[in-house]
C-alpha atoms as a PDB file:
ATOM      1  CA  UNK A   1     -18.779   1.850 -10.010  1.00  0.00           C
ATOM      2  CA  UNK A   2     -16.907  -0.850  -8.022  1.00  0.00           C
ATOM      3  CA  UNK A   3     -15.466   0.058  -4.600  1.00  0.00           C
ATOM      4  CA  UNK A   4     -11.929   1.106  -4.640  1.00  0.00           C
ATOM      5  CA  UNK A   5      -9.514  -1.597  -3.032  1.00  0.00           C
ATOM      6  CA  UNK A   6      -5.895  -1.815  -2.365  1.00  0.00           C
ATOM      7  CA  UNK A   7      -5.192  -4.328  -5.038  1.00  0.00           C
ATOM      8  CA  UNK A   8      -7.561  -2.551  -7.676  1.00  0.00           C
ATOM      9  CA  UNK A   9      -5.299   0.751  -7.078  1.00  0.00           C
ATOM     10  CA  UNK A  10      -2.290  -0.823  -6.971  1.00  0.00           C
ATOM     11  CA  UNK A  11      -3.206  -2.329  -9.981  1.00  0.00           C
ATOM     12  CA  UNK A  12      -4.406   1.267 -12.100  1.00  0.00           C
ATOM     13  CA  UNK A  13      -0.716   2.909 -10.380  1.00  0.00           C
ATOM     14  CA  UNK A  14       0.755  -0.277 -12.397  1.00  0.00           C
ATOM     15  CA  UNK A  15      -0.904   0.445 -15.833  1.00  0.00           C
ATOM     16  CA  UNK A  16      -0.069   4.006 -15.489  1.00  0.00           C
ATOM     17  CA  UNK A  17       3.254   3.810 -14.615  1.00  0.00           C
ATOM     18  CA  UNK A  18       3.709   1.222 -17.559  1.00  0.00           C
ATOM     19  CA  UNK A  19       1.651   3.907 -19.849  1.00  0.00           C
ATOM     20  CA  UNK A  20       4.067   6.738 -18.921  1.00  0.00           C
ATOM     21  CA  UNK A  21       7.118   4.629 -19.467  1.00  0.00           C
ATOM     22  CA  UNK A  22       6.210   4.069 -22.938  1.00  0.00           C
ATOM     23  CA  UNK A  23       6.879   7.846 -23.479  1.00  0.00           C
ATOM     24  CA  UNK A  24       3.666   7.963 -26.295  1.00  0.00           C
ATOM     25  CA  UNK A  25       1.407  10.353 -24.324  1.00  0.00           C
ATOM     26  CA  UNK A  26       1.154  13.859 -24.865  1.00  0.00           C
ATOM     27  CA  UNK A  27       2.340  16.085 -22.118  1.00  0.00           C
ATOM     28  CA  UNK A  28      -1.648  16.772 -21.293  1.00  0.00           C
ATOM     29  CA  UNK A  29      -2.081  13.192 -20.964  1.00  0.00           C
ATOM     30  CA  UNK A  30       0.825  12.502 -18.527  1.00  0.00           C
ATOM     31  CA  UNK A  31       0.387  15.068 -16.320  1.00  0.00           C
ATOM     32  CA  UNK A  32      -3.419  13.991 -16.146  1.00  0.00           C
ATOM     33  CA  UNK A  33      -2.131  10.282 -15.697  1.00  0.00           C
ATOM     34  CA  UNK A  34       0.697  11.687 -13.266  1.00  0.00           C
ATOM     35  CA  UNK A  35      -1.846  13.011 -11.100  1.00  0.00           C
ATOM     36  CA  UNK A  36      -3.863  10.156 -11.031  1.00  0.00           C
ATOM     37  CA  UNK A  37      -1.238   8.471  -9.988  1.00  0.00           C
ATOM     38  CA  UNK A  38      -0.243  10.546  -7.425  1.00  0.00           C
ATOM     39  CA  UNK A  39      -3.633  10.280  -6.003  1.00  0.00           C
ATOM     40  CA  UNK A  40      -3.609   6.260  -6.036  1.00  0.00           C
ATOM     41  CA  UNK A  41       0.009   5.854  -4.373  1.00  0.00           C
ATOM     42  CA  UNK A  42      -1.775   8.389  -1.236  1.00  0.00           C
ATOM     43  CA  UNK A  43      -4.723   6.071  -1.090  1.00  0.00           C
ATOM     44  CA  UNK A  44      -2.370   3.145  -1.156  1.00  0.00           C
ATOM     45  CA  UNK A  45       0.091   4.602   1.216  1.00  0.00           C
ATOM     46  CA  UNK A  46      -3.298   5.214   3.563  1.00  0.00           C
ATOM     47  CA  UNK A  47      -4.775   1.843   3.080  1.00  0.00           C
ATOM     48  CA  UNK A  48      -0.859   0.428   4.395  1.00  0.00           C
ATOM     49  CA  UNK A  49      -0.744   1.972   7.175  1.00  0.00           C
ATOM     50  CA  UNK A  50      -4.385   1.086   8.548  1.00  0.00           C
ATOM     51  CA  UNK A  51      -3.016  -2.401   7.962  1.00  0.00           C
ATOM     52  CA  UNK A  52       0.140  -1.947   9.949  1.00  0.00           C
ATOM     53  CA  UNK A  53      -1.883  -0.771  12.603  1.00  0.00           C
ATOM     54  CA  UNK A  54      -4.304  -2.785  12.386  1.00  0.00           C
ATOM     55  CA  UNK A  55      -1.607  -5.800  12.733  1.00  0.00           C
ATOM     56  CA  UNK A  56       0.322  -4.101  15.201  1.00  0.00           C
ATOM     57  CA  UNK A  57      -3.225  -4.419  17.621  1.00  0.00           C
ATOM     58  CA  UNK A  58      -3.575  -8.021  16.936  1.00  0.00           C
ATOM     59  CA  UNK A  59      -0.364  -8.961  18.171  1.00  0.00           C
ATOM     60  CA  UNK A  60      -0.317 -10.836  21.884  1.00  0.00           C
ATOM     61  CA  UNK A  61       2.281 -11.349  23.672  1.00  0.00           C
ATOM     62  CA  UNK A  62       1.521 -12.726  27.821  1.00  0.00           C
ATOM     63  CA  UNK A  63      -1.901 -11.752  27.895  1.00  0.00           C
ATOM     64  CA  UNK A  64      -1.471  -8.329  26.819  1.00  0.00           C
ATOM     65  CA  UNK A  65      -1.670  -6.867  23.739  1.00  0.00           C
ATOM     66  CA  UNK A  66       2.159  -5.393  22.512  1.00  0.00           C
ATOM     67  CA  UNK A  67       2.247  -2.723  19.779  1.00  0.00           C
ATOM     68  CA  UNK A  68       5.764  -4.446  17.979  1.00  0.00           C
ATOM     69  CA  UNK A  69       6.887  -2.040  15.396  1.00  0.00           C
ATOM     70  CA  UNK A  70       6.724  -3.121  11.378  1.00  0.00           C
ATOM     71  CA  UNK A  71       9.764  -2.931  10.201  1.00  0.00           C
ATOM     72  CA  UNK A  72       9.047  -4.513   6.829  1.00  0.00           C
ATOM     73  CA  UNK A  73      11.940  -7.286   7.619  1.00  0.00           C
ATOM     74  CA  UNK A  74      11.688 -10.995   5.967  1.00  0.00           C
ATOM     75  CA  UNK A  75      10.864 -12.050  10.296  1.00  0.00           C
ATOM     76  CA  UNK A  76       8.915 -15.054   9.238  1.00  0.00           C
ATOM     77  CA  UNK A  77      10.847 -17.178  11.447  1.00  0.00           C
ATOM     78  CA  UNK A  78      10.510 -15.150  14.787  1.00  0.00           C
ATOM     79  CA  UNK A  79       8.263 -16.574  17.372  1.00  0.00           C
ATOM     80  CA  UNK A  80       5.945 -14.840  20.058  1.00  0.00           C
ATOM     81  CA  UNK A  81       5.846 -16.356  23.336  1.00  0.00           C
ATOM     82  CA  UNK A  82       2.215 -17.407  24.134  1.00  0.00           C
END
């Protein structure tokens, strides 16, 4: 079995959510594909917020490493002082 990875969730939550849209499984079926779900957007929501903190300890600023909060923002343009 291949290891689990962000993308490779994200992807199965996609299919699934497509699958249940389409309204042609069986009540069994969608509350076994609910769950599933359910279970990929908590590994997702885990694997995002290693990330942010992950990228939250990389960022420098004088010397000194500043935790600057994530706020999800389009801040491509903002520049760190070095």
């Amino acid at each position: 079995m291949a290891k689990k990875t962000f993308e490779s969730a994200l992807e199965r939550l996609e299919q699934i959510t497509e699958e249940l849209e389409d309204g042609e499984l069986s009540l069994d079926s969608s509350l076994k594909k609910f769950d599933e779900g359910i279970k990929l957007a908590g590994y997702c929501g885990e694997q995002l917020t290693k990330a942010k903190a992950k990228v939250e300890l990389l960022l420098e600023k004088d010397g000194k490493l500043e935790a600057i909060p994530f706020d999800g923002s389009d801040s491509g343009n903002q520049e760190l002082s070095e």
